[in-house]
PDB file of N, CA and C in Angstrom:
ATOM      1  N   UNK A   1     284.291  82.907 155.139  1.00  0.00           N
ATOM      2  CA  UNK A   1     284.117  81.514 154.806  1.00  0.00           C
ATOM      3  C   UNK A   1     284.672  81.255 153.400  1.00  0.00           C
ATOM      4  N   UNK A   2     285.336  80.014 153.260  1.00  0.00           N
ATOM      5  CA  UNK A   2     286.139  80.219 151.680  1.00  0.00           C
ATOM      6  C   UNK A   2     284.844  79.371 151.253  1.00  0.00           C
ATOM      7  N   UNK A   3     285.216  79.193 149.913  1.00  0.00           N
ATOM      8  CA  UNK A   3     284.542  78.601 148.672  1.00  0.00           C
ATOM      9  C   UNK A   3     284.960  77.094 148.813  1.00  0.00           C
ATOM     10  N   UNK A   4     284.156  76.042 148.392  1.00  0.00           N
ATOM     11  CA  UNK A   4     285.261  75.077 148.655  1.00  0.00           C
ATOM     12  C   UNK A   4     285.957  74.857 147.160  1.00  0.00           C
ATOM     13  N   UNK A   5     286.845  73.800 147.229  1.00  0.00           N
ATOM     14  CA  UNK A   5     287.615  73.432 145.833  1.00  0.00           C
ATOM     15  C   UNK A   5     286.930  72.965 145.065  1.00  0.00           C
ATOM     16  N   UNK A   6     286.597  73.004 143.639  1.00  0.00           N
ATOM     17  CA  UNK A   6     285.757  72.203 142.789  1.00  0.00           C
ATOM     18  C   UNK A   6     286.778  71.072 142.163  1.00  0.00           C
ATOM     19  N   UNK A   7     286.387  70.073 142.129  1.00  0.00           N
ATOM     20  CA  UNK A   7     287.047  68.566 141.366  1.00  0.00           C
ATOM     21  C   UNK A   7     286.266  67.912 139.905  1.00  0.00           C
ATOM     22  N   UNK A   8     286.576  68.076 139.075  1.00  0.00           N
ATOM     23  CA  UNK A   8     286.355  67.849 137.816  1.00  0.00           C
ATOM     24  C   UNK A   8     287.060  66.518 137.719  1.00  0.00           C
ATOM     25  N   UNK A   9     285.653  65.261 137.217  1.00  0.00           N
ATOM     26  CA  UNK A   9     285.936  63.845 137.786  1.00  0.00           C
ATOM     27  C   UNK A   9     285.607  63.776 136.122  1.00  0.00           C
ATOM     28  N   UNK A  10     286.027  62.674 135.520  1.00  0.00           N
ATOM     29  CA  UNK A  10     285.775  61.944 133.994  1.00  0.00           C
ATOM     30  C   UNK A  10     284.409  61.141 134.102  1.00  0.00           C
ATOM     31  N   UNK A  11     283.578  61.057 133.423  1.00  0.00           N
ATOM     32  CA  UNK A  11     281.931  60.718 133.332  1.00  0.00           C
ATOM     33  C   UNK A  11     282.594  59.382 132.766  1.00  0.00           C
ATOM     34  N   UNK A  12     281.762  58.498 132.559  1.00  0.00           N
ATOM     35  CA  UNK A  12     281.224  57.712 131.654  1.00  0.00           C
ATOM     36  C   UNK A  12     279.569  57.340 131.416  1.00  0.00           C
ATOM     37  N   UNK A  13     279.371  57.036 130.226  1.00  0.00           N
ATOM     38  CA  UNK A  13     277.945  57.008 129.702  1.00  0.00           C
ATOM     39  C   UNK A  13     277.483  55.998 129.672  1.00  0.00           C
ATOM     40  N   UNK A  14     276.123  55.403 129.880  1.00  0.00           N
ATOM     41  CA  UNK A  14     276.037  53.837 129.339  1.00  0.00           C
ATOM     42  C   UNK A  14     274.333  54.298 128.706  1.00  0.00           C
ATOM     43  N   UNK A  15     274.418  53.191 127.735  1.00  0.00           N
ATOM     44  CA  UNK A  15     273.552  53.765 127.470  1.00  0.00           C
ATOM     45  C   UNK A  15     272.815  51.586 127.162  1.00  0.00           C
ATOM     46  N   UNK A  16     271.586  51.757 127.751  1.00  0.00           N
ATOM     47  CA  UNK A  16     271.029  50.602 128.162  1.00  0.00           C
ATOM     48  C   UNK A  16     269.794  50.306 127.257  1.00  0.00           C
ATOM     49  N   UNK A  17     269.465  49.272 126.641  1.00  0.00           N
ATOM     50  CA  UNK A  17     268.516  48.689 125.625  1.00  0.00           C
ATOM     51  C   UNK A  17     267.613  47.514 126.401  1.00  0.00           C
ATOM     52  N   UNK A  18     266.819  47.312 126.240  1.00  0.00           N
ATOM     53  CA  UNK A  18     265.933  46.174 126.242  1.00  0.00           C
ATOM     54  C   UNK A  18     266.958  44.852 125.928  1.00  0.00           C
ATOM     55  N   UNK A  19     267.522  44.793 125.296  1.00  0.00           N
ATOM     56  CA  UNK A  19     268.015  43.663 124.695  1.00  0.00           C
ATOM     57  C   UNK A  19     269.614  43.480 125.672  1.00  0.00           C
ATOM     58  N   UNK A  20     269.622  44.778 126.367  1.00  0.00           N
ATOM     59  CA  UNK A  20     270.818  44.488 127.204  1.00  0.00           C
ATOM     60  C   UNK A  20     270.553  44.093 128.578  1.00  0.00           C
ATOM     61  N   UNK A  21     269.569  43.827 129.222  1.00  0.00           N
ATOM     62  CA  UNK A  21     268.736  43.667 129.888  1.00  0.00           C
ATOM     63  C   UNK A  21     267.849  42.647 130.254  1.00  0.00           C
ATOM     64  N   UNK A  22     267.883  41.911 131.513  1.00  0.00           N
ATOM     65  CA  UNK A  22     266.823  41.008 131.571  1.00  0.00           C
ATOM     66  C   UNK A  22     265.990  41.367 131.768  1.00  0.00           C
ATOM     67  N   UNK A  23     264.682  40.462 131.876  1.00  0.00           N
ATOM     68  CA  UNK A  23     263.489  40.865 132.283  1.00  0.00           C
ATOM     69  C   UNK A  23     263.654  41.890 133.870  1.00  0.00           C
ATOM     70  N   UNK A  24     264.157  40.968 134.580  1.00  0.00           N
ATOM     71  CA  UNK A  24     263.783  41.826 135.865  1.00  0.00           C
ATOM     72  C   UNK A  24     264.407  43.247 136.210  1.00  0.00           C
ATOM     73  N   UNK A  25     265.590  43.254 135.222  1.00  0.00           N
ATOM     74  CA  UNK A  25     266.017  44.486 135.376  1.00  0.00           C
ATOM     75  C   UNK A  25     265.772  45.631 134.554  1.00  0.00           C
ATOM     76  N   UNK A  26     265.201  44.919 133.259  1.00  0.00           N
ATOM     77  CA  UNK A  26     264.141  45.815 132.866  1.00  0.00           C
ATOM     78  C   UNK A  26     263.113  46.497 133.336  1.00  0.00           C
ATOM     79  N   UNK A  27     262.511  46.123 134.019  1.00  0.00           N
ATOM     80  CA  UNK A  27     261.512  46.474 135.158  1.00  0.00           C
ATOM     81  C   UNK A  27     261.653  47.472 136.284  1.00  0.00           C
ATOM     82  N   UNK A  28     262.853  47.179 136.294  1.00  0.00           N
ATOM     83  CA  UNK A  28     263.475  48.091 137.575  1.00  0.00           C
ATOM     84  C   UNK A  28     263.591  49.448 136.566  1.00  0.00           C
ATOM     85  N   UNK A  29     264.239  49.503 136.007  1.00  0.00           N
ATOM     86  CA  UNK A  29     265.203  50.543 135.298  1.00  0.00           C
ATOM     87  C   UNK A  29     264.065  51.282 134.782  1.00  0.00           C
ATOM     88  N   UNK A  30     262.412  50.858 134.395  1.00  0.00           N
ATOM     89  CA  UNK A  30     261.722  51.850 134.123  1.00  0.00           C
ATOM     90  C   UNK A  30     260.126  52.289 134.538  1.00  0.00           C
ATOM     91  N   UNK A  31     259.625  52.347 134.307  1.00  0.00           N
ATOM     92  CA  UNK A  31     258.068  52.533 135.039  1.00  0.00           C
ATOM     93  C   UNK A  31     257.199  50.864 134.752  1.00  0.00           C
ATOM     94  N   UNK A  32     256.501  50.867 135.537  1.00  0.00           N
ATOM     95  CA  UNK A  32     256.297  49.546 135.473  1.00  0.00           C
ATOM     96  C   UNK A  32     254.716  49.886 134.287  1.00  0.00           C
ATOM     97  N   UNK A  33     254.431  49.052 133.600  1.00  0.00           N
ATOM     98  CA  UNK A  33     253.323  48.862 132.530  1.00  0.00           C
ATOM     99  C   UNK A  33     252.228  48.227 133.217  1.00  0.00           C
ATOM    100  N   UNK A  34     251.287  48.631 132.224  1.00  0.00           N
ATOM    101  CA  UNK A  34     249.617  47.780 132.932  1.00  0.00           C
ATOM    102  C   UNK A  34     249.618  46.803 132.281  1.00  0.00           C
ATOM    103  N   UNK A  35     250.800  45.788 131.967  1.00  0.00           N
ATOM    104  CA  UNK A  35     250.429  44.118 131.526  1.00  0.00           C
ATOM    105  C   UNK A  35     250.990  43.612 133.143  1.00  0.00           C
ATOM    106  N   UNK A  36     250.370  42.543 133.512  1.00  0.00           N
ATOM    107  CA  UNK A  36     250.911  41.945 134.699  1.00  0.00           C
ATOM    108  C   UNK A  36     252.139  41.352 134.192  1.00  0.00           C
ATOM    109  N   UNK A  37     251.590  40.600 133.044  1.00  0.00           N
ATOM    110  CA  UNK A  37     252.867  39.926 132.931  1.00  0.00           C
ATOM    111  C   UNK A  37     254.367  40.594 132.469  1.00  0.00           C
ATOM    112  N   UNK A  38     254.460  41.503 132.000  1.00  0.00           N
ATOM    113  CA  UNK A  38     255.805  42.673 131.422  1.00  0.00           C
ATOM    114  C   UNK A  38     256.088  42.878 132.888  1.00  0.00           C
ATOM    115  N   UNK A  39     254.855  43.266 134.182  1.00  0.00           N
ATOM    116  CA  UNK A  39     255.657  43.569 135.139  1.00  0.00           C
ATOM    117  C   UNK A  39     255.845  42.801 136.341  1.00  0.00           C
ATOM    118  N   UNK A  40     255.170  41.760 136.203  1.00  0.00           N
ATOM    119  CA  UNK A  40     255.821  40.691 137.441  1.00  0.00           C
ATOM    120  C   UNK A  40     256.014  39.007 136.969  1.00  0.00           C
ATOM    121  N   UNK A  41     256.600  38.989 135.656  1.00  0.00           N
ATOM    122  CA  UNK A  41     257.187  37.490 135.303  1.00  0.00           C
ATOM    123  C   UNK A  41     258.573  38.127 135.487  1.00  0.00           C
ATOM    124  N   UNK A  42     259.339  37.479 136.839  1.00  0.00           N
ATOM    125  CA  UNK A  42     260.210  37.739 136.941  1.00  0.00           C
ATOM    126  C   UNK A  42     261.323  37.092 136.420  1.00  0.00           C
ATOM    127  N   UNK A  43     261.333  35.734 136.138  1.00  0.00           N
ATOM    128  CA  UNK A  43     262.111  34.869 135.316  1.00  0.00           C
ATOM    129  C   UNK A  43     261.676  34.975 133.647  1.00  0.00           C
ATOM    130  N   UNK A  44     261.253  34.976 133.195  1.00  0.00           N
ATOM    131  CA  UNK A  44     260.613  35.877 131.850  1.00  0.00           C
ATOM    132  C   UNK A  44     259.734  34.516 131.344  1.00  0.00           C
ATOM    133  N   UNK A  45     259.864  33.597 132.293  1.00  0.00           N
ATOM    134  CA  UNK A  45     259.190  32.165 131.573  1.00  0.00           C
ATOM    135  C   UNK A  45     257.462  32.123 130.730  1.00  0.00           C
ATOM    136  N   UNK A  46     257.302  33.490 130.574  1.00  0.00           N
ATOM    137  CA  UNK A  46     255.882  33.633 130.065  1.00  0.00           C
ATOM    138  C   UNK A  46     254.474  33.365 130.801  1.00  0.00           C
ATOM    139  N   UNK A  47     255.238  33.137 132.347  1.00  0.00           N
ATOM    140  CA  UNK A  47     253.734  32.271 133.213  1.00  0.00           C
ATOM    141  C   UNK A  47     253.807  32.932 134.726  1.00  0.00           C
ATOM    142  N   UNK A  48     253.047  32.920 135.116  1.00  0.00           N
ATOM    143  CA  UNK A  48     253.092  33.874 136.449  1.00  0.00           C
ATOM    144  C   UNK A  48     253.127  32.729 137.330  1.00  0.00           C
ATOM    145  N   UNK A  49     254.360  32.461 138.479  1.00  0.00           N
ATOM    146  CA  UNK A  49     253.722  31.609 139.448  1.00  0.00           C
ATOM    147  C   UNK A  49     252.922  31.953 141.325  1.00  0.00           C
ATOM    148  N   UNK A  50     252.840  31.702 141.482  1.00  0.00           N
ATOM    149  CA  UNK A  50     252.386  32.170 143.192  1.00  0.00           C
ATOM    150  C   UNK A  50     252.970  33.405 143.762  1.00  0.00           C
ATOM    151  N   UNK A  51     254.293  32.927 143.861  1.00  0.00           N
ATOM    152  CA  UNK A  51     255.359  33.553 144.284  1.00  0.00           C
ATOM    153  C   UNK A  51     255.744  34.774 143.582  1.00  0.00           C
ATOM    154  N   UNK A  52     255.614  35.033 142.479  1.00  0.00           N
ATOM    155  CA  UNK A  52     255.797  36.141 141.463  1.00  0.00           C
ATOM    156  C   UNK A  52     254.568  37.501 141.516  1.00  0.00           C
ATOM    157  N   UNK A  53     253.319  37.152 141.506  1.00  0.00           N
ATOM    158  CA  UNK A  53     252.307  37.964 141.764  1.00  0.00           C
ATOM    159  C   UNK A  53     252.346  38.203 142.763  1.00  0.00           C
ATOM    160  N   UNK A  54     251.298  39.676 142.979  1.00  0.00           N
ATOM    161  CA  UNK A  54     251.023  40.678 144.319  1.00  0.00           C
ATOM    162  C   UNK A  54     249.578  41.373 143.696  1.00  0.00           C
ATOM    163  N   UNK A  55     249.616  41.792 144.729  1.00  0.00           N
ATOM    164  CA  UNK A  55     248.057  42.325 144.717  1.00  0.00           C
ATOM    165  C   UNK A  55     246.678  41.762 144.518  1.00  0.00           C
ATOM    166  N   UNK A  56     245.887  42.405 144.174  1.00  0.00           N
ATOM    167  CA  UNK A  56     244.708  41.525 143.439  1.00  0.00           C
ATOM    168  C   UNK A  56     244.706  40.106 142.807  1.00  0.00           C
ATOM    169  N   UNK A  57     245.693  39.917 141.955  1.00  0.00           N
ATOM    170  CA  UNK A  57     246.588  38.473 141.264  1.00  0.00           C
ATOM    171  C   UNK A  57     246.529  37.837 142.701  1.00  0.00           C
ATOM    172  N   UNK A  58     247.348  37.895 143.560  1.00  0.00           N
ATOM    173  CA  UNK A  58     247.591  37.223 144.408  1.00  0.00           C
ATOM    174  C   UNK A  58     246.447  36.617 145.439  1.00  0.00           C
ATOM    175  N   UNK A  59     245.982  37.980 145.406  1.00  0.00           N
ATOM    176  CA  UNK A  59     244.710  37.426 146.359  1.00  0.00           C
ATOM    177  C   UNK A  59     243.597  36.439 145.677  1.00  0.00           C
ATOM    178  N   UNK A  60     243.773  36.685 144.740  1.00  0.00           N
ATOM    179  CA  UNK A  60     242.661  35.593 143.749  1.00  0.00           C
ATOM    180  C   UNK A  60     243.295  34.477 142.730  1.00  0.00           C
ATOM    181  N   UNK A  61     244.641  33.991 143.111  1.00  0.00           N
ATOM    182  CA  UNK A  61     245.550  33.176 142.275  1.00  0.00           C
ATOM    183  C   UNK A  61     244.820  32.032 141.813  1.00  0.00           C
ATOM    184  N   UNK A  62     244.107  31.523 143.196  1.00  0.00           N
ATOM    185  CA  UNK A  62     243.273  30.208 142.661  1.00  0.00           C
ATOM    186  C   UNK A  62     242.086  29.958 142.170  1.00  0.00           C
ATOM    187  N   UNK A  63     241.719  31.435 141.909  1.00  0.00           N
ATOM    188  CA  UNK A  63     240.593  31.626 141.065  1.00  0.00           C
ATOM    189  C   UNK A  63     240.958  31.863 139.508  1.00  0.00           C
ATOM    190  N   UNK A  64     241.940  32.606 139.515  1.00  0.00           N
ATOM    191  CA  UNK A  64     242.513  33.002 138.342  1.00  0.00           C
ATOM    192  C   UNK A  64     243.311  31.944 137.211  1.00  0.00           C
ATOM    193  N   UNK A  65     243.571  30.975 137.962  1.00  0.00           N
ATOM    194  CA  UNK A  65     244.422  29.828 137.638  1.00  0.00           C
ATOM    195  C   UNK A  65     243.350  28.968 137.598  1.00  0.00           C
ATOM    196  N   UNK A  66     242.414  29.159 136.122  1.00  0.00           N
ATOM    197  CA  UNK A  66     241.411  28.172 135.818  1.00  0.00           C
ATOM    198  C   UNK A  66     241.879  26.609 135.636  1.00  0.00           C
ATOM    199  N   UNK A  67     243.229  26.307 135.272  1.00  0.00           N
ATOM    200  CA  UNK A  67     243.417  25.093 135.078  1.00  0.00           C
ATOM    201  C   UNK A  67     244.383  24.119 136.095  1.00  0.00           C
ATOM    202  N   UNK A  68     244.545  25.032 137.224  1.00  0.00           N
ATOM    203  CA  UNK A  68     244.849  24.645 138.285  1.00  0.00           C
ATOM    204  C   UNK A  68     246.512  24.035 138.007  1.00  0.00           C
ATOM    205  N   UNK A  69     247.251  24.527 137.279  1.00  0.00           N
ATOM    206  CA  UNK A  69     248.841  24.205 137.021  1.00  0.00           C
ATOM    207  C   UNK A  69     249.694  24.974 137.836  1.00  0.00           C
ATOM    208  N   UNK A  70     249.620  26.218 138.777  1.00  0.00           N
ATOM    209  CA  UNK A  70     250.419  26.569 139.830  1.00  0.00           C
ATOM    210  C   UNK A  70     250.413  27.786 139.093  1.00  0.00           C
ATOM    211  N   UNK A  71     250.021  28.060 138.005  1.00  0.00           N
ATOM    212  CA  UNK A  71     250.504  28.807 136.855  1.00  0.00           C
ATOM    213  C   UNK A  71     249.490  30.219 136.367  1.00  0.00           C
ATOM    214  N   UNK A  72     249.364  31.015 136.383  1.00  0.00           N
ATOM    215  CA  UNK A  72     248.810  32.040 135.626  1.00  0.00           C
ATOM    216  C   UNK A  72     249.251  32.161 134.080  1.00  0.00           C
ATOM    217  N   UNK A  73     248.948  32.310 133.198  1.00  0.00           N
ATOM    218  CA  UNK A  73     248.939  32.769 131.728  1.00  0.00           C
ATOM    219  C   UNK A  73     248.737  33.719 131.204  1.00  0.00           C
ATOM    220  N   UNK A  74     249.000  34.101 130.087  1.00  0.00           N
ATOM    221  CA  UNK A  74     248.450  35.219 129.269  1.00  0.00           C
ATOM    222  C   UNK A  74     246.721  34.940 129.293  1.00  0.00           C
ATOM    223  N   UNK A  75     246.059  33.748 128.622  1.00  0.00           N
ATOM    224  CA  UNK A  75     244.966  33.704 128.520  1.00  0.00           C
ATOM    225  C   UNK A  75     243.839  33.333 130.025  1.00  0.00           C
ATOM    226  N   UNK A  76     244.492  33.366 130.759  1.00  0.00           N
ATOM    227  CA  UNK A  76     243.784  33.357 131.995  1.00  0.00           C
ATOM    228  C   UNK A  76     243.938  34.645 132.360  1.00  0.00           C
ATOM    229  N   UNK A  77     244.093  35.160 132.251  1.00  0.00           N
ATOM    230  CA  UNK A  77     244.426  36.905 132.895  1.00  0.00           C
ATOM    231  C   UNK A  77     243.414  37.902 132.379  1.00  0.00           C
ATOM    232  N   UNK A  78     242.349  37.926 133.458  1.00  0.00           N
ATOM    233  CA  UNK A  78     241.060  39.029 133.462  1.00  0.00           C
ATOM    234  C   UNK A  78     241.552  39.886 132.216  1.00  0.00           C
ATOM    235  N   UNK A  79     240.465  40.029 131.632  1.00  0.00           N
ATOM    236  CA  UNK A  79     240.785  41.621 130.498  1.00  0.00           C
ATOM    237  C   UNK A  79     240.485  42.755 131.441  1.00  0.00           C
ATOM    238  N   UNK A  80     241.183  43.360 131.230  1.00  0.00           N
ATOM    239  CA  UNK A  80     241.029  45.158 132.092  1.00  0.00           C
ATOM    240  C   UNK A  80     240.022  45.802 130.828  1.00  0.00           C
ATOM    241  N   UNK A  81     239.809  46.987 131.912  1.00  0.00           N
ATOM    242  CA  UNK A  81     238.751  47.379 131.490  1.00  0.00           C
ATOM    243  C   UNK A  81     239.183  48.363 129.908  1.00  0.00           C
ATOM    244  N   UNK A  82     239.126  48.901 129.099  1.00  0.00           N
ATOM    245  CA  UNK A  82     239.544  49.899 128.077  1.00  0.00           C
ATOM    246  C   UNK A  82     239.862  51.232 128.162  1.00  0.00           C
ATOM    247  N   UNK A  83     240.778  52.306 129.052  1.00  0.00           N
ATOM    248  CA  UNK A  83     240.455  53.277 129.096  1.00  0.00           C
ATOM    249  C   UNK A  83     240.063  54.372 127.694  1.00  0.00           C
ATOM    250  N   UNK A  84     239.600  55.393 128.357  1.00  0.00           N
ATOM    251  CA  UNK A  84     238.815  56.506 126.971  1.00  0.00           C
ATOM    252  C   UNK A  84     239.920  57.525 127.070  1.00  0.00           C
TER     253      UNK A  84
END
């Protein structure tokens, strides 16, 4: 059985920043964080809408959305608990 041929191809590097990056593809590109909002404001508009949340968020949107604007917030958003 032969060996096969080896092909030596030219690399290129990229090397990717936050700032090169939108929100959503920020997200992709790395582990997702325990802020809801870093990981599911997908338009980066600072507000969570319906459509954007999953999980728990979702199932309780209209509870969570004390002021009833379609909208989730930073300051509407349960505090998690503190880990030790």
């Amino acid at each position: 059985m032969e060996n096969p041929t080896k092909v030596e191809r030219e690399t290129k590097q990229y090397t990717l920043t936050g700032s090169a990056m939108s929100g959503g593809e920020q997200k992709k590109a790395g582990k997702r964080s325990r802020d809801p909002m870093t990981d599911m404001d997908s338009n980066g508009d600072g507000k969570l809408s319906r459509s954007e949340v999953r999980g728990p968020l979702k199932n309780d949107f209209s509870r969570i959305d004390r002021n009833n604007d379609g909208f989730i917030t930073e300051d509407e958003l349960p505090k998690r608990p503190v880990r030790k």
